[in-house]
Protein backbone atom coordinates (compact mmCIF):
# COMPACT_ATOMS: atom_id res chain seq x y z
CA UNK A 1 -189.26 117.04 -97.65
CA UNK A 2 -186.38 118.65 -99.36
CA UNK A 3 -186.90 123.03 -100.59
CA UNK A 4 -186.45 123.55 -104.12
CA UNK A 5 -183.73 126.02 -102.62
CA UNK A 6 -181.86 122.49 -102.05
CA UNK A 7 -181.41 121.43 -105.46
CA UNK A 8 -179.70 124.37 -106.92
CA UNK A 9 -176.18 123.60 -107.72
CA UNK A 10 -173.70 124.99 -104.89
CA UNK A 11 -170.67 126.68 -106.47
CA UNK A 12 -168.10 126.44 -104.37
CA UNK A 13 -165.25 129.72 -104.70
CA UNK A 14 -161.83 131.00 -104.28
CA UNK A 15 -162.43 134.28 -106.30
CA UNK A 16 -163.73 131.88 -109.21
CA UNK A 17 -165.92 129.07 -109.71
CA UNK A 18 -163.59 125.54 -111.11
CA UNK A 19 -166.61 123.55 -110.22
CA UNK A 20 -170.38 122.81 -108.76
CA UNK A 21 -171.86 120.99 -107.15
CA UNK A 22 -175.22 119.35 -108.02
CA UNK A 23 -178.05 117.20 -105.97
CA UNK A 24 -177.85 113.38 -107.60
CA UNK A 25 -181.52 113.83 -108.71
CA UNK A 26 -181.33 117.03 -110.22
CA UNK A 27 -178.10 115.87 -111.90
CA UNK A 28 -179.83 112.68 -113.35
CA UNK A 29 -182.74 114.61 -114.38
CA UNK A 30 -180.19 117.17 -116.21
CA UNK A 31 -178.94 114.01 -118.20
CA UNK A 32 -182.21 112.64 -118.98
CA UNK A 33 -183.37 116.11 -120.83
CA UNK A 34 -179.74 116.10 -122.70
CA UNK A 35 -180.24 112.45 -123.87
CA UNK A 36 -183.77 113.04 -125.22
CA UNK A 37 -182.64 116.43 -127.19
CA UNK A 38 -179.56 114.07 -128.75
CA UNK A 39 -182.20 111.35 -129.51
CA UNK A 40 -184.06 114.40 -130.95
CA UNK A 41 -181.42 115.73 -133.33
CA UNK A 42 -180.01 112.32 -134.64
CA UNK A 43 -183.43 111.87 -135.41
CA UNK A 44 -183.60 114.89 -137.34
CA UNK A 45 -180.16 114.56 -139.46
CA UNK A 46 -181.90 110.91 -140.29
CA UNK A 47 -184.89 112.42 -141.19
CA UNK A 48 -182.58 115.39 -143.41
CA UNK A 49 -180.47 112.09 -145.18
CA UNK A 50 -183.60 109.79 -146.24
CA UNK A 51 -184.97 113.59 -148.05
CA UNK A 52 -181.51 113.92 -149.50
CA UNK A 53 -180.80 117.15 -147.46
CA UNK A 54 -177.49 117.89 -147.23
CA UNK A 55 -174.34 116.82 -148.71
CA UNK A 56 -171.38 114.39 -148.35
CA UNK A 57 -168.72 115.14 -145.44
CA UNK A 58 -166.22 115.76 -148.20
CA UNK A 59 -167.83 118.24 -149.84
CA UNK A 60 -168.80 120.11 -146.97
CA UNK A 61 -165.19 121.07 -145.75
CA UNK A 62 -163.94 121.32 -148.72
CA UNK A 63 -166.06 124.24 -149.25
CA UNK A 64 -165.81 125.27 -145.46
CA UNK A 65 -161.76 125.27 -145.65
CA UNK A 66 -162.04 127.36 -149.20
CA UNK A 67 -164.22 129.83 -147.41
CA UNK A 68 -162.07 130.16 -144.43
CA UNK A 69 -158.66 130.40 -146.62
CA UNK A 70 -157.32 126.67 -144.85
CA UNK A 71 -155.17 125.07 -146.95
CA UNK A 72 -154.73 121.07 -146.63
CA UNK A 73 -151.98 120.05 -144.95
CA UNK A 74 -149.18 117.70 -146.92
């Protein structure tokens, strides 16, 4: 039987972490929880379009690039 202790990711160094290191399961359960919260917010942003939340793409960054001074490009 494996210790919890065995499952937390092993970072290995030089002075700073570049990676880690992660048990298989622990890695696959990791995915699992980041699928379902994805499933989750499409879900919601469907939800927000069939209420007529929102606005067109367009719209949106024109008024984001007006707000933030970026011109368009030509």
């Amino acid at each position: 039987m494996s210790d919890e202790k065995d499952k937390l990711p092993v970072i290995p160094t030089n002075g700073e972490a570049e990676f880690a290191v992660q048990d298989t399961e622990s890695y696959q359960d990791l995915l699992a929880k980041d699928r379902v919260e994805t499933i989750e917010e499409i879900k919601r942003g469907l939800e927000s379009v069939k209420r007529q939340r929102g606005k067109p793409a367009t719209a949106f960054f024109r008024e984001f690039f007006a707000e933030k001074g970026i011109t368009e490009r030509e």
